[in-house]
Protein backbone atom coordinates (compact mmCIF):
# COMPACT_ATOMS: atom_id res chain seq x y z
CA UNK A 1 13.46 8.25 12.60
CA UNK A 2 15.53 4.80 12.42
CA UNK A 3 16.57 3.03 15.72
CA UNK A 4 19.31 1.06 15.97
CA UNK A 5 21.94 -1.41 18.16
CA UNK A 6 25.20 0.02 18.56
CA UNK A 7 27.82 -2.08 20.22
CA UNK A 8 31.21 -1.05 21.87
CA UNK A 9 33.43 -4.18 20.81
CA UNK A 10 36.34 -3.01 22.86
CA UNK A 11 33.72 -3.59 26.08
CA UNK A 12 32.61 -6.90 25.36
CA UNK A 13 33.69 -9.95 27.88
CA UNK A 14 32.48 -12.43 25.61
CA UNK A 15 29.84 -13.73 27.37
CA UNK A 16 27.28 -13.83 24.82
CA UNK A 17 24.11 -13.15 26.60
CA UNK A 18 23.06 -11.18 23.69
CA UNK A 19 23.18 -14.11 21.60
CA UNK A 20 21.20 -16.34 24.42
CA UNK A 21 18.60 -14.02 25.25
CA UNK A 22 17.38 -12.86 21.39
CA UNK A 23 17.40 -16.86 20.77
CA UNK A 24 15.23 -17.22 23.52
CA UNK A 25 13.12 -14.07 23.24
CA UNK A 26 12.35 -14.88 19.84
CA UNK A 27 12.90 -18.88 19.01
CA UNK A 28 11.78 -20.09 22.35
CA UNK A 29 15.31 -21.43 22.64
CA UNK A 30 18.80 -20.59 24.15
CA UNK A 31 20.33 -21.32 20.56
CA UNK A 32 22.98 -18.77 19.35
CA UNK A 33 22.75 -19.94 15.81
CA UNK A 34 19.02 -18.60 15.94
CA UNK A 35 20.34 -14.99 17.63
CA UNK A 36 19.46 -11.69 15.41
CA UNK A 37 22.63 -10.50 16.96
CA UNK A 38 26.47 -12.26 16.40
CA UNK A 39 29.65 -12.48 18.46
CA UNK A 40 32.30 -13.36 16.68
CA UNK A 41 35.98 -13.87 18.89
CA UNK A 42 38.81 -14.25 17.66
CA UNK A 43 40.65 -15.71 20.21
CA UNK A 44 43.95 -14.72 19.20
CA UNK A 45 43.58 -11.46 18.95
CA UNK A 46 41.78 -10.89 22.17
CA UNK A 47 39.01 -9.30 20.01
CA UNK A 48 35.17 -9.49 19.56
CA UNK A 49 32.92 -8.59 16.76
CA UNK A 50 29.43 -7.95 16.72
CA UNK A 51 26.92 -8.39 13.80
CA UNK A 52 23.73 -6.56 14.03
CA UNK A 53 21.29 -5.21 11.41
CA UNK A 54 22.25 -2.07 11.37
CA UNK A 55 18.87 -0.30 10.44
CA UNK A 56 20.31 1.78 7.09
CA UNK A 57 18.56 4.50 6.11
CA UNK A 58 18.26 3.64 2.40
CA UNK A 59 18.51 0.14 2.87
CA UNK A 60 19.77 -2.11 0.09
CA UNK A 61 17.99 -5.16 1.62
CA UNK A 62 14.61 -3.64 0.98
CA UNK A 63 15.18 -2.58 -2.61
CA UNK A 64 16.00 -6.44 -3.00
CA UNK A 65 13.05 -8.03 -1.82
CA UNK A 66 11.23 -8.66 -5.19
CA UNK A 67 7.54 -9.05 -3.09
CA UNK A 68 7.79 -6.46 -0.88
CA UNK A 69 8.38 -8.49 2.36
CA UNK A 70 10.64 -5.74 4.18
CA UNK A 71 8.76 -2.83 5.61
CA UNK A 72 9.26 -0.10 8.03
CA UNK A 73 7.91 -0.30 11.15
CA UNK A 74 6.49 3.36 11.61
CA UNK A 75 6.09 3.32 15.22
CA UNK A 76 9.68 1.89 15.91
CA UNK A 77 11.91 3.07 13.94
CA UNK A 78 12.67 -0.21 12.50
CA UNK A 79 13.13 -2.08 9.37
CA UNK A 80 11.13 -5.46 9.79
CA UNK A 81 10.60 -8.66 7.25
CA UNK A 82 7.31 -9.69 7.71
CA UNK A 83 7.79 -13.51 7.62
CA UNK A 84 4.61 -14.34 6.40
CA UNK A 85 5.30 -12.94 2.98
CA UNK A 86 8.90 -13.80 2.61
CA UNK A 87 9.34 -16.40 0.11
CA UNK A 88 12.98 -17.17 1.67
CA UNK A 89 14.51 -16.03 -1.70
CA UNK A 90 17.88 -14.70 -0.47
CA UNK A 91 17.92 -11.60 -2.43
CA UNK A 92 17.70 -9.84 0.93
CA UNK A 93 20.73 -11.30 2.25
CA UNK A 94 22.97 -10.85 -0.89
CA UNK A 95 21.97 -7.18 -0.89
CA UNK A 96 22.91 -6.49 2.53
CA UNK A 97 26.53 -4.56 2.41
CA UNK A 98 27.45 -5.33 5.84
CA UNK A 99 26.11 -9.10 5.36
CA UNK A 100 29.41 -10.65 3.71
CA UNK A 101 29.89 -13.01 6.92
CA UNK A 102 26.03 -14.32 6.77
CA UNK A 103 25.45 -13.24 9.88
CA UNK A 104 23.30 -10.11 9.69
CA UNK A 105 20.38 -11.28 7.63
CA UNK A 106 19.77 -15.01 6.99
CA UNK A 107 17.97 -18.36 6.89
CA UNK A 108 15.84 -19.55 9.53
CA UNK A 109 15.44 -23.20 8.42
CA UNK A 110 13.10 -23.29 10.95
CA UNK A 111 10.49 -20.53 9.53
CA UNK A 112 11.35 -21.50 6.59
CA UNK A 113 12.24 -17.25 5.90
CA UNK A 114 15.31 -15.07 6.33
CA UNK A 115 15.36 -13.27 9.40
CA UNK A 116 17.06 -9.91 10.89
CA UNK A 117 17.35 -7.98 14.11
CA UNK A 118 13.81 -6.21 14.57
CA UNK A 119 14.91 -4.51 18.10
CA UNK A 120 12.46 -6.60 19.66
CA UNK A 121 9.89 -4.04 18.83
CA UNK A 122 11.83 -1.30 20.06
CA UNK A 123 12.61 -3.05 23.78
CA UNK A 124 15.91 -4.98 22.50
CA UNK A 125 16.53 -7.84 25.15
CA UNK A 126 20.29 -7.85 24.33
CA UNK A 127 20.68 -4.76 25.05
CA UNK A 128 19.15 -4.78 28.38
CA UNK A 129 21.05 -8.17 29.12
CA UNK A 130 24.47 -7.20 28.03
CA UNK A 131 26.44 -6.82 31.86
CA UNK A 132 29.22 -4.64 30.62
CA UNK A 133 26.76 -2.06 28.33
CA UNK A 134 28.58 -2.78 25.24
CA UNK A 135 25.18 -2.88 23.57
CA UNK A 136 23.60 0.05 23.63
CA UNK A 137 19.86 1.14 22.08
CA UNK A 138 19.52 4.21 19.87
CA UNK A 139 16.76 6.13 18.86
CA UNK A 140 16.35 8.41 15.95
């Protein structure tokens, strides 16, 4: 069983609560540059993107990690780096197919470790947050 975000791009008004409210639930800060979860606009084009681990089922980013530091979460569903054994190598982040924008999995100067969505422990504040539901949580 993996959960996952899945986002309707199309129903996005570029507010980026998401990106506020994961800051704050998990930095203690309304910074988007410490969200789990990206909105990317392209302004020209009318569009938005969103980046979001997207909890694979043979992950790439785990097979990386050299000490073991990603681990699944039995109870949630969900792919977690445990940040006390990351030793910030990067590996994770290279591996990561869907990570070619750094903005899925990356460096928390912060911590000190690379970080990625964790679904809040399977009660994702973005999702709840989002006003026009183009988040939506899935499970299994």
């Amino acid at each position: 069983m993996i959960s996952r975000i899945e986002s309707d791009d199309e129903r996005c008004i570029w507010c980026r609560s998401c990106e506020l409210v994961c800051s704050l639930h998990h930095e203690g800060e309304c910074n988007p540059a410490f969200s789990r979860i990206r909105i990317s606009l392209n302004l020209f084009k009318s569009e938005a993107e969103s980046h979001v681990c997207k909890q694979c089922e043979d992950p790439e980013c785990l097979k990386a990690c050299p000490v073991e530091a990603i681990r699944m979460d039995e109870e949630n569903g969900i792919y977690i780096i445990l940040e006390s054994e990351c030793t910030a190598c990067g590996l994770c982040a290279e591996a990561c197919p869907y990570n070619s924008k750094k903005k899925i999995l990356f460096f928390n100067p912060a911590r000190k470790v690379y970080v990625k969505c964790d679904l809040c422990s399977g009660n994702p504040q973005c999702v709840q947050i989002c006003p026009s539901k183009a988040l939506r949580y899935v499970v299994g």
